[in-house]
PDB file of N, CA and C in Angstrom:
ATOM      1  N   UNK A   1      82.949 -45.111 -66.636  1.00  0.00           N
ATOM      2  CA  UNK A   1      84.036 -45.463 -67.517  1.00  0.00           C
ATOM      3  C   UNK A   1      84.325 -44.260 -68.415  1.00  0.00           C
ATOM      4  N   UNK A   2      85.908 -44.034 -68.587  1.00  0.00           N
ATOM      5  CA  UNK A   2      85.973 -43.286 -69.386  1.00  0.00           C
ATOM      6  C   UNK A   2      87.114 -43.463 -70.634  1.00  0.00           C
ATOM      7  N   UNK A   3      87.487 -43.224 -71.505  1.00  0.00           N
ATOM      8  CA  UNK A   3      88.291 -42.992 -72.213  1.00  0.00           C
ATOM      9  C   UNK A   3      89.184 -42.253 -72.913  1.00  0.00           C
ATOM     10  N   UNK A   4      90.498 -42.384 -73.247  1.00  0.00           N
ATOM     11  CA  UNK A   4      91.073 -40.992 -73.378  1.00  0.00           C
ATOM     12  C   UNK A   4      92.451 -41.845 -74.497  1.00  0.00           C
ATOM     13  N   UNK A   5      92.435 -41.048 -75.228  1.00  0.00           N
ATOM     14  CA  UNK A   5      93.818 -41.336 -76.342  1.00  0.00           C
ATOM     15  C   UNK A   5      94.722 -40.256 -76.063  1.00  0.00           C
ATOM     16  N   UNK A   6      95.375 -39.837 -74.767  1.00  0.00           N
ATOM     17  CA  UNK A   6      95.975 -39.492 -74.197  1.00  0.00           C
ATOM     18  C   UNK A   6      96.397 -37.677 -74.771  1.00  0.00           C
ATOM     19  N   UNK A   7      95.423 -37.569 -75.230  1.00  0.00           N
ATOM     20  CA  UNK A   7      95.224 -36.010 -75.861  1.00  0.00           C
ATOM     21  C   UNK A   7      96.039 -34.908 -75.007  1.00  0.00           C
ATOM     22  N   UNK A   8      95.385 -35.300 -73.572  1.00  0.00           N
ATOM     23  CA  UNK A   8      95.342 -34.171 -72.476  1.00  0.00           C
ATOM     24  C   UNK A   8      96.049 -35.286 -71.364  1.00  0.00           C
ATOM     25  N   UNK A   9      96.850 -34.219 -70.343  1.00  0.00           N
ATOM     26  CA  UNK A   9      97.084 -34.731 -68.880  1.00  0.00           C
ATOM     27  C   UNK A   9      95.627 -34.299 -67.979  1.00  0.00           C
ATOM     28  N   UNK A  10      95.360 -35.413 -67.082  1.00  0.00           N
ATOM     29  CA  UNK A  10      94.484 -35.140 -66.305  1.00  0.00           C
ATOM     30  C   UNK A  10      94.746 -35.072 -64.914  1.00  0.00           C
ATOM     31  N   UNK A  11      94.016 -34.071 -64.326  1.00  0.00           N
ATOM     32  CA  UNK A  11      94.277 -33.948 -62.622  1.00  0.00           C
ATOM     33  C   UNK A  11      95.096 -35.151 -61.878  1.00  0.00           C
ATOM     34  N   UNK A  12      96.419 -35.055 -61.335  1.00  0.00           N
ATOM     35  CA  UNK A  12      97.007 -36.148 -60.221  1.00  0.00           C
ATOM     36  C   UNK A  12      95.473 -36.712 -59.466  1.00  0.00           C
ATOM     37  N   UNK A  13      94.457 -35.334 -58.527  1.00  0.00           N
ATOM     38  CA  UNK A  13      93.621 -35.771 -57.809  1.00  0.00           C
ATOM     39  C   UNK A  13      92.334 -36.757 -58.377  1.00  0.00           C
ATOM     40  N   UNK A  14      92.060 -36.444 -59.305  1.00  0.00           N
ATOM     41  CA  UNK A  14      91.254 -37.079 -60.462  1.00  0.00           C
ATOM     42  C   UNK A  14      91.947 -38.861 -60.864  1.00  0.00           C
ATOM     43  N   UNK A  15      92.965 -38.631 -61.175  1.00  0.00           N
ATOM     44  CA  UNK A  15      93.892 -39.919 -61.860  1.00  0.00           C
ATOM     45  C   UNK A  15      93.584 -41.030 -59.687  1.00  0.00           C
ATOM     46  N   UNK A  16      93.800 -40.305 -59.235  1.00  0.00           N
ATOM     47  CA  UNK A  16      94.195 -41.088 -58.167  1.00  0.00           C
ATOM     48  C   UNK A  16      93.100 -41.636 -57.396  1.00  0.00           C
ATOM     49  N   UNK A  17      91.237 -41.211 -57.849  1.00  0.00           N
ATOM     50  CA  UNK A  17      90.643 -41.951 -58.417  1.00  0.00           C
ATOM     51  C   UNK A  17      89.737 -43.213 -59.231  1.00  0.00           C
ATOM     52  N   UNK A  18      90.786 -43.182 -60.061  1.00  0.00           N
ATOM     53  CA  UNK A  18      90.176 -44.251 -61.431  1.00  0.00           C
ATOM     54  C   UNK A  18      91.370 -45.038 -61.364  1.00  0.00           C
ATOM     55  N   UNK A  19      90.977 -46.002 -62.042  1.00  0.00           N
ATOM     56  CA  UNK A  19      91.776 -47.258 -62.315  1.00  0.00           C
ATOM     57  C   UNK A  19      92.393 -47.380 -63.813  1.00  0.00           C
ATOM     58  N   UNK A  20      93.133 -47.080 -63.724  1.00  0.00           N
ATOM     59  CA  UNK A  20      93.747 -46.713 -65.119  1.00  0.00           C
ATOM     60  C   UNK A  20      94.464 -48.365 -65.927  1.00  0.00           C
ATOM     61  N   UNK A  21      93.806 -48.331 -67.438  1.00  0.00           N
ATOM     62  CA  UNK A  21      93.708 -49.557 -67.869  1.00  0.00           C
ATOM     63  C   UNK A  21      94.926 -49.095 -69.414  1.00  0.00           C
ATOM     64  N   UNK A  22      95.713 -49.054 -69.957  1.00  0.00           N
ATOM     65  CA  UNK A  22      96.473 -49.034 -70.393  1.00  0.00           C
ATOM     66  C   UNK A  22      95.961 -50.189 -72.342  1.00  0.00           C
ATOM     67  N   UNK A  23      95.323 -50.296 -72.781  1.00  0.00           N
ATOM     68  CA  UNK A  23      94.497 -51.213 -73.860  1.00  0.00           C
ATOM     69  C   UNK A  23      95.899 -51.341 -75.586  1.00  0.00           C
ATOM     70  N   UNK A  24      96.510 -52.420 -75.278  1.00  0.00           N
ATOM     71  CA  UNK A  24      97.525 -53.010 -75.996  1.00  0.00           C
ATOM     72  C   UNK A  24      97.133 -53.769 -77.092  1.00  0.00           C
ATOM     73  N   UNK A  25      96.888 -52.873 -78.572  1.00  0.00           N
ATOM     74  CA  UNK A  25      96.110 -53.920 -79.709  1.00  0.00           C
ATOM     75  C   UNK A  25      97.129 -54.541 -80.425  1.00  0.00           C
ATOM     76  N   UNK A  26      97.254 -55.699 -80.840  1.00  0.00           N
ATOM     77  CA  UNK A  26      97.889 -56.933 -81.689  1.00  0.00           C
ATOM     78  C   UNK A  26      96.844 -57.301 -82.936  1.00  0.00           C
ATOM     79  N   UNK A  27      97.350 -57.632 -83.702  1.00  0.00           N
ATOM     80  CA  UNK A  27      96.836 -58.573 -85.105  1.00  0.00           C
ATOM     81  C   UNK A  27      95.628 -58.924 -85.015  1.00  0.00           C
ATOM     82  N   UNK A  28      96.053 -59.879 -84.040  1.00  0.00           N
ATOM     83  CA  UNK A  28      94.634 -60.522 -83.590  1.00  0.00           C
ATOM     84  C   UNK A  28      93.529 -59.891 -82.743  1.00  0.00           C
ATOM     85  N   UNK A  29      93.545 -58.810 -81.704  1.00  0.00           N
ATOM     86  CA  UNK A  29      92.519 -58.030 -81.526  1.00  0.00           C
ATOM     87  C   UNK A  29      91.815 -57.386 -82.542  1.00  0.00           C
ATOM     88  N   UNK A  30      92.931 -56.426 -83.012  1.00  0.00           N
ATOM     89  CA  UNK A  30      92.403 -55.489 -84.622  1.00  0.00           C
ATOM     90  C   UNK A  30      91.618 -56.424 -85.676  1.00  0.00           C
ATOM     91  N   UNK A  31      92.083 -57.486 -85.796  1.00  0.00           N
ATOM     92  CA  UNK A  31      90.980 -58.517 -86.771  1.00  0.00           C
ATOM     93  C   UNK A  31      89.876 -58.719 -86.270  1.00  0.00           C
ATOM     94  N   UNK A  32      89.772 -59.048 -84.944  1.00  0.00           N
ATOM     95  CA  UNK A  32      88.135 -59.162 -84.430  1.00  0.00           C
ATOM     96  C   UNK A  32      87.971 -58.233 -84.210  1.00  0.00           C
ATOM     97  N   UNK A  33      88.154 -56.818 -84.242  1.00  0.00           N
ATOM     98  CA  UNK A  33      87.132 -56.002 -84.331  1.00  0.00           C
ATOM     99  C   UNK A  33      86.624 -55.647 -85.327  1.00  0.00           C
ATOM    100  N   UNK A  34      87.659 -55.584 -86.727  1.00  0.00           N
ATOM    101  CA  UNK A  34      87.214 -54.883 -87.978  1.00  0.00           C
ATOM    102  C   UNK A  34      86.610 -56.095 -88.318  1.00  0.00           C
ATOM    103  N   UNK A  35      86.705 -57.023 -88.334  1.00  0.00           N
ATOM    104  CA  UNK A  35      85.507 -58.734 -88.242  1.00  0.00           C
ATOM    105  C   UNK A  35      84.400 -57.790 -87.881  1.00  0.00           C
ATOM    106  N   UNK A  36      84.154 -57.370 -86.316  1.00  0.00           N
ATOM    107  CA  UNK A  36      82.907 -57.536 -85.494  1.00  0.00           C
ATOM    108  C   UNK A  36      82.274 -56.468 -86.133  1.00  0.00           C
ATOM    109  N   UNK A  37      83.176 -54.864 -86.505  1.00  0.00           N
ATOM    110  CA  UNK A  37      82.320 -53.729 -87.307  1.00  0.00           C
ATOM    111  C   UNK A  37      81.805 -54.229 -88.736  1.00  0.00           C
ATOM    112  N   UNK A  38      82.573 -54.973 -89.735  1.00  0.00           N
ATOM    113  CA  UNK A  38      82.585 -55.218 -90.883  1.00  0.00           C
ATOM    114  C   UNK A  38      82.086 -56.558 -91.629  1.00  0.00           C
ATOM    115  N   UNK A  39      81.862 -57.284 -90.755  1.00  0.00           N
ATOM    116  CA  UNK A  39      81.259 -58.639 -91.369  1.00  0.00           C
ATOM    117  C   UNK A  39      82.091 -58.896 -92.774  1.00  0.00           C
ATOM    118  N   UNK A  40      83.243 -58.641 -92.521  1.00  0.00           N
ATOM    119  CA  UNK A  40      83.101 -58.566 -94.473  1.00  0.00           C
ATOM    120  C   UNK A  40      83.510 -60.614 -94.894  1.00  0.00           C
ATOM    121  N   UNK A  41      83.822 -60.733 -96.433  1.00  0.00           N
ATOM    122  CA  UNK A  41      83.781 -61.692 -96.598  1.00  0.00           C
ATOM    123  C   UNK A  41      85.172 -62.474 -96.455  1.00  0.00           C
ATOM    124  N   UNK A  42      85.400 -63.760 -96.185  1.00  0.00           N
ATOM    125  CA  UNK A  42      86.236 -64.374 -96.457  1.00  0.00           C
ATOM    126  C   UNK A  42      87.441 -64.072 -97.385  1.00  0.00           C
ATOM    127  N   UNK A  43      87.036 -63.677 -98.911  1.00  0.00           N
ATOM    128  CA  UNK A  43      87.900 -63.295 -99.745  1.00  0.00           C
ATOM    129  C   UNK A  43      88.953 -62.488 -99.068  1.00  0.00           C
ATOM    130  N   UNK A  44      88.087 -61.397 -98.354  1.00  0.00           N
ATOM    131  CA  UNK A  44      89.207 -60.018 -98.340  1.00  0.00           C
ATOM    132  C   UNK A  44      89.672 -60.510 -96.882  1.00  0.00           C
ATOM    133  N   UNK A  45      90.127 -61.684 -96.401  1.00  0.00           N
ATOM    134  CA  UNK A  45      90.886 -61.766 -95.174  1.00  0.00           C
ATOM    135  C   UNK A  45      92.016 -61.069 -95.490  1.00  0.00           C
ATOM    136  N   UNK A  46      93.139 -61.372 -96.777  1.00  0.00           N
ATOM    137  CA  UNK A  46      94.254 -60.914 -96.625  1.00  0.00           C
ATOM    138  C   UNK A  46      94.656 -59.710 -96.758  1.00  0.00           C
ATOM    139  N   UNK A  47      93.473 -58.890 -97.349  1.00  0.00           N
ATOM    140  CA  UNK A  47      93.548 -57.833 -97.773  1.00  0.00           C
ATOM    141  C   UNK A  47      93.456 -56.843 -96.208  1.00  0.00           C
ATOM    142  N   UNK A  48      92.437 -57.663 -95.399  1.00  0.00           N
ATOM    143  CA  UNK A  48      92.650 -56.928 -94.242  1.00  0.00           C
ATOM    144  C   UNK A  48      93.642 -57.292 -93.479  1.00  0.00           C
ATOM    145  N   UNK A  49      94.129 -58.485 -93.315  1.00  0.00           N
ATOM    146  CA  UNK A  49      95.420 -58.887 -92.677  1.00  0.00           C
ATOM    147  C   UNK A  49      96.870 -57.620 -92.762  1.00  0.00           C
ATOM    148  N   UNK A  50      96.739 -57.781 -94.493  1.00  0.00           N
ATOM    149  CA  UNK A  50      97.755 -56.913 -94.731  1.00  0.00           C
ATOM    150  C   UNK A  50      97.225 -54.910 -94.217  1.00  0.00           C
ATOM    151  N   UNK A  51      96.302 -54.601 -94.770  1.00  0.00           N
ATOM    152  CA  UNK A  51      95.955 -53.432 -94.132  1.00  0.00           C
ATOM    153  C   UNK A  51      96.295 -53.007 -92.712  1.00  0.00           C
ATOM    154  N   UNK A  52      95.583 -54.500 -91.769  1.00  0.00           N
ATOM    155  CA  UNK A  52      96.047 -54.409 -89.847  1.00  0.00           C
ATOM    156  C   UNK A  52      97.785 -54.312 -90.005  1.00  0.00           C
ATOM    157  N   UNK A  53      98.304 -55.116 -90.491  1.00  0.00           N
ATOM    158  CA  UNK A  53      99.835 -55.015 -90.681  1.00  0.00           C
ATOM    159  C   UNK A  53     100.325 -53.392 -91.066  1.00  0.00           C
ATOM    160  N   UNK A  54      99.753 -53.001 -92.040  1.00  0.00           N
ATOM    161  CA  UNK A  54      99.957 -51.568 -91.883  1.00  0.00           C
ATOM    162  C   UNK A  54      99.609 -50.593 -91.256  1.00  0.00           C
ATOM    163  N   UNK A  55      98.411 -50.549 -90.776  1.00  0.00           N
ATOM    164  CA  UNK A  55      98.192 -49.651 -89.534  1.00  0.00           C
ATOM    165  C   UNK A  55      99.087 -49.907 -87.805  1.00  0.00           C
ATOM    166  N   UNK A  56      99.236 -51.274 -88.145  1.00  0.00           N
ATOM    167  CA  UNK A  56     100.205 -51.112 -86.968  1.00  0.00           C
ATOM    168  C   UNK A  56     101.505 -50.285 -86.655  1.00  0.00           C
ATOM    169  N   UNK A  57     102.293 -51.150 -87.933  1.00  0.00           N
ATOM    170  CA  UNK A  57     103.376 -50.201 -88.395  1.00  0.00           C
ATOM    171  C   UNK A  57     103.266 -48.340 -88.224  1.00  0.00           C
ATOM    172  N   UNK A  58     102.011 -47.985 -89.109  1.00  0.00           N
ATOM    173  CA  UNK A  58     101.564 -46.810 -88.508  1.00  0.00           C
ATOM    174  C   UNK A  58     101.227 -46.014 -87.218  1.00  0.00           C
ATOM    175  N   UNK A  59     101.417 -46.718 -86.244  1.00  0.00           N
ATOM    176  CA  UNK A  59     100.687 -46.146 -85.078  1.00  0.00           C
ATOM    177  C   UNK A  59     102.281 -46.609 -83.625  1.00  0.00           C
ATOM    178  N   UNK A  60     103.320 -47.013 -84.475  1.00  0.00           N
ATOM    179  CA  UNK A  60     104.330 -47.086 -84.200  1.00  0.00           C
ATOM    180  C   UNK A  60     104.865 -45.371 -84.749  1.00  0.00           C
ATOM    181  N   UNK A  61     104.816 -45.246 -85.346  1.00  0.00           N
ATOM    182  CA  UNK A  61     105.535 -43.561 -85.622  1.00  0.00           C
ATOM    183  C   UNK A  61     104.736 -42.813 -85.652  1.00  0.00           C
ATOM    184  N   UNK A  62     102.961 -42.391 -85.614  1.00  0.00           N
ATOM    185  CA  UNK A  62     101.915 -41.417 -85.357  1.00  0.00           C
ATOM    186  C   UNK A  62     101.211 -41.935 -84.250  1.00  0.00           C
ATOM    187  N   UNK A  63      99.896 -41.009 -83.406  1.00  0.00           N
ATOM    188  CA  UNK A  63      99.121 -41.157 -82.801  1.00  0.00           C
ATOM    189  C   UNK A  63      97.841 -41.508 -83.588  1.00  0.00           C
ATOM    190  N   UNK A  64      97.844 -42.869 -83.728  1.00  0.00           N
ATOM    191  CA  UNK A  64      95.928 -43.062 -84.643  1.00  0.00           C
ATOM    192  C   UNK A  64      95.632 -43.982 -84.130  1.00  0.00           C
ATOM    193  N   UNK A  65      94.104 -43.731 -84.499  1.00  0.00           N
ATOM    194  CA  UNK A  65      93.083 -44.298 -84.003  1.00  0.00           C
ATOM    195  C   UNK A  65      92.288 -45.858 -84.580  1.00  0.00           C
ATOM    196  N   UNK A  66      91.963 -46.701 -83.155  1.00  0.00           N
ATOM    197  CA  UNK A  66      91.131 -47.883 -84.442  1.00  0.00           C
ATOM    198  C   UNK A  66      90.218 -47.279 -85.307  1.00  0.00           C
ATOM    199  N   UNK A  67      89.011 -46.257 -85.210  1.00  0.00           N
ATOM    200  CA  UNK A  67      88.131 -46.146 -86.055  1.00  0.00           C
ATOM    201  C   UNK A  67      88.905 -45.405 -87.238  1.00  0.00           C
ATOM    202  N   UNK A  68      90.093 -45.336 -87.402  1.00  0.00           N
ATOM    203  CA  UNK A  68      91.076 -44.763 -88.661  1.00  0.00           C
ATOM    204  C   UNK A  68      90.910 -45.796 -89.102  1.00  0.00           C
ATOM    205  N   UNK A  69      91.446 -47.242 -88.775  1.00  0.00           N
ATOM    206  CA  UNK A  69      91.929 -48.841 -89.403  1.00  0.00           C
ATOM    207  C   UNK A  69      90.270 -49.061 -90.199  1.00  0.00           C
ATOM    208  N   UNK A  70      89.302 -48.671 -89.499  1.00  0.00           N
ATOM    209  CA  UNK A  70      87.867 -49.463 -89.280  1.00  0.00           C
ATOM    210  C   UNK A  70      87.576 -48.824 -91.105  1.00  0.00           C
ATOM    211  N   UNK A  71      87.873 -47.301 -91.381  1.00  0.00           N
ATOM    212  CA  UNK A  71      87.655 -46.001 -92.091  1.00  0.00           C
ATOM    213  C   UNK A  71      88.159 -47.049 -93.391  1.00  0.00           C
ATOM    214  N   UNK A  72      89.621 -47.206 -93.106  1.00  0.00           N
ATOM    215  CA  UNK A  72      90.563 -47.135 -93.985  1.00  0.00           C
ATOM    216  C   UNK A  72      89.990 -49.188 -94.837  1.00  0.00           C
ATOM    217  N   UNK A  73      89.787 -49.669 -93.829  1.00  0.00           N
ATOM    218  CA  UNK A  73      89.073 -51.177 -94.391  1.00  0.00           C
ATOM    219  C   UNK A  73      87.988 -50.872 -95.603  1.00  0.00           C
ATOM    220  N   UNK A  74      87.036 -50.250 -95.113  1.00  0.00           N
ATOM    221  CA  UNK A  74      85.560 -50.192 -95.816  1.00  0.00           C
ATOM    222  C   UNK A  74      85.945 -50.047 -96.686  1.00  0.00           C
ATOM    223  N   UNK A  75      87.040 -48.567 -96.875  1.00  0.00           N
ATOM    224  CA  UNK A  75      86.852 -47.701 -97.982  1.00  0.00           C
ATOM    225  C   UNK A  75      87.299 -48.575 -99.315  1.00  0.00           C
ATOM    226  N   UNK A  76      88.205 -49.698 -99.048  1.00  0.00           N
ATOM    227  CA  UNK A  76      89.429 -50.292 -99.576  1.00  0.00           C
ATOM    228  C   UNK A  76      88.339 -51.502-100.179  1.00  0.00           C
ATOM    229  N   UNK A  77      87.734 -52.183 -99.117  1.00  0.00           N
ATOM    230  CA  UNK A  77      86.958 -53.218 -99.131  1.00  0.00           C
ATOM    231  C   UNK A  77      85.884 -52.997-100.588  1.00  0.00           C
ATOM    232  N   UNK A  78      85.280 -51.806 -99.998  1.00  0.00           N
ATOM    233  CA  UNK A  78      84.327 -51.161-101.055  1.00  0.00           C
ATOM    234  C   UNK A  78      84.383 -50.943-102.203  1.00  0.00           C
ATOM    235  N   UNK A  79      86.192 -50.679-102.629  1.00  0.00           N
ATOM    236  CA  UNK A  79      86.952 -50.403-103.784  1.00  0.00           C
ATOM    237  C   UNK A  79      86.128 -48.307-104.201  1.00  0.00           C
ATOM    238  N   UNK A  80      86.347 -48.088-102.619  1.00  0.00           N
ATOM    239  CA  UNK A  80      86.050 -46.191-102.783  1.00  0.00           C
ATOM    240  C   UNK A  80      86.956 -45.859-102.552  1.00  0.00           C
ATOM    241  N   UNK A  81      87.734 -45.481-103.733  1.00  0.00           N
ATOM    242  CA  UNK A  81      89.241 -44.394-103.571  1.00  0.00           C
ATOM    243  C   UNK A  81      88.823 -43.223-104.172  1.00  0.00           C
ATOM    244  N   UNK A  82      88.724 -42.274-103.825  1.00  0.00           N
ATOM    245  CA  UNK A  82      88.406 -40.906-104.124  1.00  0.00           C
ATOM    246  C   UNK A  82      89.835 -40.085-105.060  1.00  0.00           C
ATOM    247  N   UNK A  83      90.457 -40.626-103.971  1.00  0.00           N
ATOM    248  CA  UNK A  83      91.849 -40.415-104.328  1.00  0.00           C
ATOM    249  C   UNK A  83      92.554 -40.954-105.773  1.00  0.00           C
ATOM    250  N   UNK A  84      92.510 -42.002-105.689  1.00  0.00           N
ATOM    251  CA  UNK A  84      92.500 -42.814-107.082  1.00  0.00           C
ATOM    252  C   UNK A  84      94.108 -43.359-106.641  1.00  0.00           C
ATOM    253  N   UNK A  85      94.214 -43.351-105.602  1.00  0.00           N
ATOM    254  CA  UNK A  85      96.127 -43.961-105.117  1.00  0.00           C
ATOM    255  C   UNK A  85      95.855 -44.691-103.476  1.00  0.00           C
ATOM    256  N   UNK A  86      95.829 -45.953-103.322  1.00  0.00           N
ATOM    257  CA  UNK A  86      95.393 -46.349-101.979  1.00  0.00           C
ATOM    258  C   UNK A  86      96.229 -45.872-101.015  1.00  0.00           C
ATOM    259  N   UNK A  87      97.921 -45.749-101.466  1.00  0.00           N
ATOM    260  CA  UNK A  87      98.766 -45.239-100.480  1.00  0.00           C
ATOM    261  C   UNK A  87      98.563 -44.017 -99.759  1.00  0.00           C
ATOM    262  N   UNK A  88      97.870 -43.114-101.031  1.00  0.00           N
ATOM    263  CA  UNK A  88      97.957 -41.742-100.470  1.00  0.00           C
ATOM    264  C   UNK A  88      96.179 -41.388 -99.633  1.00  0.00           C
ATOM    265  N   UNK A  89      95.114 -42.621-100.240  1.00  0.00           N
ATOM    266  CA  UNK A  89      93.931 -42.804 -99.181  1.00  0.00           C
ATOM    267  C   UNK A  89      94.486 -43.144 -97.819  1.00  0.00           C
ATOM    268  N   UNK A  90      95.443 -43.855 -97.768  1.00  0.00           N
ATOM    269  CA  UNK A  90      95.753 -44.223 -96.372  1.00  0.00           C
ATOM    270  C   UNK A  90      96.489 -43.215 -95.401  1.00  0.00           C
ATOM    271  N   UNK A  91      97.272 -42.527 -96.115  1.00  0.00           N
ATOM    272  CA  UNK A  91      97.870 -41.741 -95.345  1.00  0.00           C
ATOM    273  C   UNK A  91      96.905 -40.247 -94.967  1.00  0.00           C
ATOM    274  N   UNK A  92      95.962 -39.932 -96.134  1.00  0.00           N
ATOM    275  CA  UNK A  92      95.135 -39.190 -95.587  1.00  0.00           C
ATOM    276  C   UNK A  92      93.694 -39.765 -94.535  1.00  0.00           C
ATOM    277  N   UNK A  93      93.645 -41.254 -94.513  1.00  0.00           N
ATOM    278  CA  UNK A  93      93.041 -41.314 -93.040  1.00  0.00           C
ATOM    279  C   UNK A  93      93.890 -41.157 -91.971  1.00  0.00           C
ATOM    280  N   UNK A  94      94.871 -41.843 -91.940  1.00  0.00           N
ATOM    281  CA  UNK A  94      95.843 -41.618 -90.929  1.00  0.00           C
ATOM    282  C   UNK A  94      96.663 -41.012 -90.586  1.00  0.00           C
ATOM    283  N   UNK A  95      96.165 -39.982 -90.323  1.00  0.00           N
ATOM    284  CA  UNK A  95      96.980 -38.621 -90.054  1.00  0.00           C
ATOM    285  C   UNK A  95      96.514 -38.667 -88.490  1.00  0.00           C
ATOM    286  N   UNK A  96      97.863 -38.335 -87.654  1.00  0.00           N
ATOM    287  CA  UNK A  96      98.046 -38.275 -86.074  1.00  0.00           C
ATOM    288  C   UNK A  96      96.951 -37.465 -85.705  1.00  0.00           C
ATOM    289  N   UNK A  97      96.354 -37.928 -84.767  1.00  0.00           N
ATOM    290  CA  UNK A  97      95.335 -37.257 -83.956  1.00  0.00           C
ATOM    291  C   UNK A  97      95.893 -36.298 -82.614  1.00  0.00           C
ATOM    292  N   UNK A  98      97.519 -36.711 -82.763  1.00  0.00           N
ATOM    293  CA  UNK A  98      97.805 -35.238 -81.663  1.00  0.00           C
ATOM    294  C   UNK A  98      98.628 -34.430 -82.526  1.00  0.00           C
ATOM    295  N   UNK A  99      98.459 -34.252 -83.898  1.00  0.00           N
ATOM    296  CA  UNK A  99      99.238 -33.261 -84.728  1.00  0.00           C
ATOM    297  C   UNK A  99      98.204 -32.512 -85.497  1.00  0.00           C
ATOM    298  N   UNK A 100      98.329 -31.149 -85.603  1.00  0.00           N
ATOM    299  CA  UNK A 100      97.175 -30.183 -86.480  1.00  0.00           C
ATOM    300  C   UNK A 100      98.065 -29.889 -87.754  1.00  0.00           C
ATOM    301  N   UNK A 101      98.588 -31.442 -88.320  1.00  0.00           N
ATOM    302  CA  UNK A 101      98.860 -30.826 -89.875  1.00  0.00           C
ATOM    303  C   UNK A 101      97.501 -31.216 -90.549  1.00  0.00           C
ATOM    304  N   UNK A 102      97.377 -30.529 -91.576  1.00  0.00           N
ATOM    305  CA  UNK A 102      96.293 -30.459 -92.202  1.00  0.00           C
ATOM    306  C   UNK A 102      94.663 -29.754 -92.081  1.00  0.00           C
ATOM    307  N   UNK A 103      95.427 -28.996 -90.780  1.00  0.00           N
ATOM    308  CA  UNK A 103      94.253 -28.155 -90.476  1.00  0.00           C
ATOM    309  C   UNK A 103      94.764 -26.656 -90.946  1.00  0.00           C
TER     310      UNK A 103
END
């Protein structure tokens, strides 16, 4: 098994191969997972509800990742803003993984 967030094209001879699985996340996937990483409590359902609602939105106009959503929960959950502005914590986890701004 392998995985790929579509970084790179891979060999036609290679692709032709493997069985290529295409993985389509909704509301409800993204909740059971940050559920299954995070155990967190009841209280903060909406807080993550609304968070999954925004990373979706996000990943409609950038390339990101679940362990961005997973990042961006804790930190929020935890009440660790480094930043001291959640908008601008969020946008510095979620920065596109096929763009080198910020490098």
């Amino acid at each position: 098994m392998m995985t790929s967030n579509g970084e790179r094209e891979f060999p036609p001879t290679f692709l032709r191969r493997c069985l290529q699985l295409e993985m389509k996340l909704d509301k409800k996937k993204l909740a059971k997972i940050v559920k299954s990483h995070l155990n967190y409590k009841p209280e903060f359902e909406t807080q993550v509800e609304e968070l999954i609602a925004e990373f979706i939105k996000q990943c409609q106009e950038k390339d990101i990742a679940t362990d961005q959503l997973l990042n961006a929960v804790y930190l929020v959950l935890k009440n660790i803003d480094p930043l001291r502005n959640k908008k601008e914590l969020l946008n510095t986890l979620w920065k596109s993984l096929s763009s080198l701004d910020g490098l």
